[in-house]
C-alpha atoms as a PDB file:
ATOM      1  CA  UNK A   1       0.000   0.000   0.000  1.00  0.00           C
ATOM      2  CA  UNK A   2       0.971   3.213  -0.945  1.00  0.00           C
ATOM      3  CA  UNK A   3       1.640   5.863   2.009  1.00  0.00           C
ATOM      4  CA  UNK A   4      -0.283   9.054   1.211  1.00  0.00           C
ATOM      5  CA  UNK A   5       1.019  12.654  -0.192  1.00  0.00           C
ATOM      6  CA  UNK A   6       0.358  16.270   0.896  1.00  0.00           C
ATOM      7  CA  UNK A   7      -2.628  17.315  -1.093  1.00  0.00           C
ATOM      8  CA  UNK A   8      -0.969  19.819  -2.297  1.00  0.00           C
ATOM      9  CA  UNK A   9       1.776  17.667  -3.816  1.00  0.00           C
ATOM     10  CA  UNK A  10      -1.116  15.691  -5.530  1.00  0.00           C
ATOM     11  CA  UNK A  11      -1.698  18.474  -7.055  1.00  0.00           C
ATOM     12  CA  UNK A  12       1.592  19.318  -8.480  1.00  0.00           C
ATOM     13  CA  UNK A  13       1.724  15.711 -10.082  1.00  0.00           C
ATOM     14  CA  UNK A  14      -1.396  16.213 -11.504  1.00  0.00           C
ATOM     15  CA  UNK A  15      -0.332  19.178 -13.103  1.00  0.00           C
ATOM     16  CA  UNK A  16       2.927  17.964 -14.302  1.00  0.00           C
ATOM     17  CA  UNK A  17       1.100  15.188 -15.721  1.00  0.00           C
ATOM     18  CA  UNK A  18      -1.368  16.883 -17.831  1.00  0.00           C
ATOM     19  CA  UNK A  19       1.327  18.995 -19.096  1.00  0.00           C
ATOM     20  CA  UNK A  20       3.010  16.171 -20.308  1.00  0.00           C
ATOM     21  CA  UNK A  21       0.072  14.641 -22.093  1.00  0.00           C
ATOM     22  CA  UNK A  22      -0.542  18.175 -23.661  1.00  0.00           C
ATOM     23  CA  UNK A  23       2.756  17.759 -25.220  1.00  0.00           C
ATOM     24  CA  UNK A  24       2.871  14.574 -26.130  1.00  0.00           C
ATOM     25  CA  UNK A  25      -0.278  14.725 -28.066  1.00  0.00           C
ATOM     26  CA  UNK A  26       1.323  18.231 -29.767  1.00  0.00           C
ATOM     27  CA  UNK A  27       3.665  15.751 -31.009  1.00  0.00           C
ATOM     28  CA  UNK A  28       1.419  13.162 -32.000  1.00  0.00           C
ATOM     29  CA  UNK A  29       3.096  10.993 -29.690  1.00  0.00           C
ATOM     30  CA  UNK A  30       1.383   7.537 -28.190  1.00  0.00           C
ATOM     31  CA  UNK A  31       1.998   7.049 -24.435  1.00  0.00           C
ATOM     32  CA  UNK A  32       3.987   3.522 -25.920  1.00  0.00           C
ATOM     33  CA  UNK A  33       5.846   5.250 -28.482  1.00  0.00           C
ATOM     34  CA  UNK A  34       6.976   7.916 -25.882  1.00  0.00           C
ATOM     35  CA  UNK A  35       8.323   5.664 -23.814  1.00  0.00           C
ATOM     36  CA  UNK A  36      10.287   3.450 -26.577  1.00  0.00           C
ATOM     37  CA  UNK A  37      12.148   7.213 -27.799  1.00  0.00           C
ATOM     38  CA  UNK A  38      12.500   8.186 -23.958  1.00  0.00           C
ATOM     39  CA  UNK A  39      13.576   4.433 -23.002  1.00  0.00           C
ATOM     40  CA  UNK A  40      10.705   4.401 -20.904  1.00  0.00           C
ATOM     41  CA  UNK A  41       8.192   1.658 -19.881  1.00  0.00           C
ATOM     42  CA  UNK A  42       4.217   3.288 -21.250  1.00  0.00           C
ATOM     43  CA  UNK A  43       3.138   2.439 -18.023  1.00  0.00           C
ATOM     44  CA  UNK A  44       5.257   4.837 -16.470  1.00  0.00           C
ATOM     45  CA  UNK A  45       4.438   7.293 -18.865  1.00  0.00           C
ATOM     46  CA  UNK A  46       0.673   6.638 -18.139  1.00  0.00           C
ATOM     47  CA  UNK A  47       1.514   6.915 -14.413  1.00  0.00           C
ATOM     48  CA  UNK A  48       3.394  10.157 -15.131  1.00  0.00           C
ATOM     49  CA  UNK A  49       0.405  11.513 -16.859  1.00  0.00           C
ATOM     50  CA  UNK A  50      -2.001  10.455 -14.046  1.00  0.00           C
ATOM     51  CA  UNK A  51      -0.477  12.163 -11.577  1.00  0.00           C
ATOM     52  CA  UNK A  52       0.131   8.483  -9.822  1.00  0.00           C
ATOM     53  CA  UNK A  53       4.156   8.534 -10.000  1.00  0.00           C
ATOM     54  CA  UNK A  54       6.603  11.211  -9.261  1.00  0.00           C
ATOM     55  CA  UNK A  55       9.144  10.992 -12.130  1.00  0.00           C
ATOM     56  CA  UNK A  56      12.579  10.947 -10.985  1.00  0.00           C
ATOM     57  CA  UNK A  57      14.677  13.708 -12.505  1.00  0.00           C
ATOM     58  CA  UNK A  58      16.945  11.863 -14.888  1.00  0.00           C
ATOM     59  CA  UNK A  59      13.118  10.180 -16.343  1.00  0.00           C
ATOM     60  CA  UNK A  60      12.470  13.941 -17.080  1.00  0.00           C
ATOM     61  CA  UNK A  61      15.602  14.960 -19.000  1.00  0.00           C
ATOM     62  CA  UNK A  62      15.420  11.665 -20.907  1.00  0.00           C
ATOM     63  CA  UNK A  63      11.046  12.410 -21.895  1.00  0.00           C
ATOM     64  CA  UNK A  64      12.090  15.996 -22.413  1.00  0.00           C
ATOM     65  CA  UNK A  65      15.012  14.396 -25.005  1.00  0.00           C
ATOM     66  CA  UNK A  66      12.742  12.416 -26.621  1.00  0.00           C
ATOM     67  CA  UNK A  67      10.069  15.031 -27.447  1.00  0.00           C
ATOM     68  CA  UNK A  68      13.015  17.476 -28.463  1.00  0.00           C
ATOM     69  CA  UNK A  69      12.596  19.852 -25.720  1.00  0.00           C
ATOM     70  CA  UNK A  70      13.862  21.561 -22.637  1.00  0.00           C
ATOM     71  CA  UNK A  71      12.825  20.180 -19.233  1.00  0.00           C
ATOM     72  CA  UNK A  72      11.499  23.589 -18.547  1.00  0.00           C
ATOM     73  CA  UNK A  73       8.974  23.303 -21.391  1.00  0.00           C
ATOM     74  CA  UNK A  74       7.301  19.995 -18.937  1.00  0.00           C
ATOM     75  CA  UNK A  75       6.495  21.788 -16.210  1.00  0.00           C
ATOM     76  CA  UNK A  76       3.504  23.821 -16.733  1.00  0.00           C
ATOM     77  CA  UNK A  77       3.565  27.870 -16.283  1.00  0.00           C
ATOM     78  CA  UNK A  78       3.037  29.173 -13.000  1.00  0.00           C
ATOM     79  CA  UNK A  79       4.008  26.358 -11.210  1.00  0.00           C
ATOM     80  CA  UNK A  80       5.441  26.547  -7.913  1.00  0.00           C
END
């Protein structure tokens, strides 16, 4: 069983996470094909994107690789 997080981290994982879909469908990008160019599992992209799994920072620079951006661009504005 999974121990609980602040609310307001939730939150912040939620947010990430529908960033990251937004982009990923700007790039006409399947959750499975993501992962293959990132050399990540699509589960943990679907996790990612569901606000269910905190990404650790080296799975961030290797998404924001694969979709040909900066790691900046994943977190959404105003975020803090």
């Amino acid at each position: 069983m999974h121990a609980s997080i602040p609310p307001r981290l939730a939150e912040l994982r939620r947010q990430f996470g529908l960033r990251l879909r937004e982009i990923r469908e700007e790039h006409d990008l399947t959750q499975e094909r993501l992962g293959e160019l990132a050399g990540l599992d699509r589960k943990t992209i679907n996790r990612i994107e569901n606000g269910m799994y905190s990404p650790r920072l080296d799975n961030i620079f290797q998404i924001a690789d694969a979709l040909g951006i900066t790691a900046r661009e994943l977190f959404p504005r105003g975020l803090s």
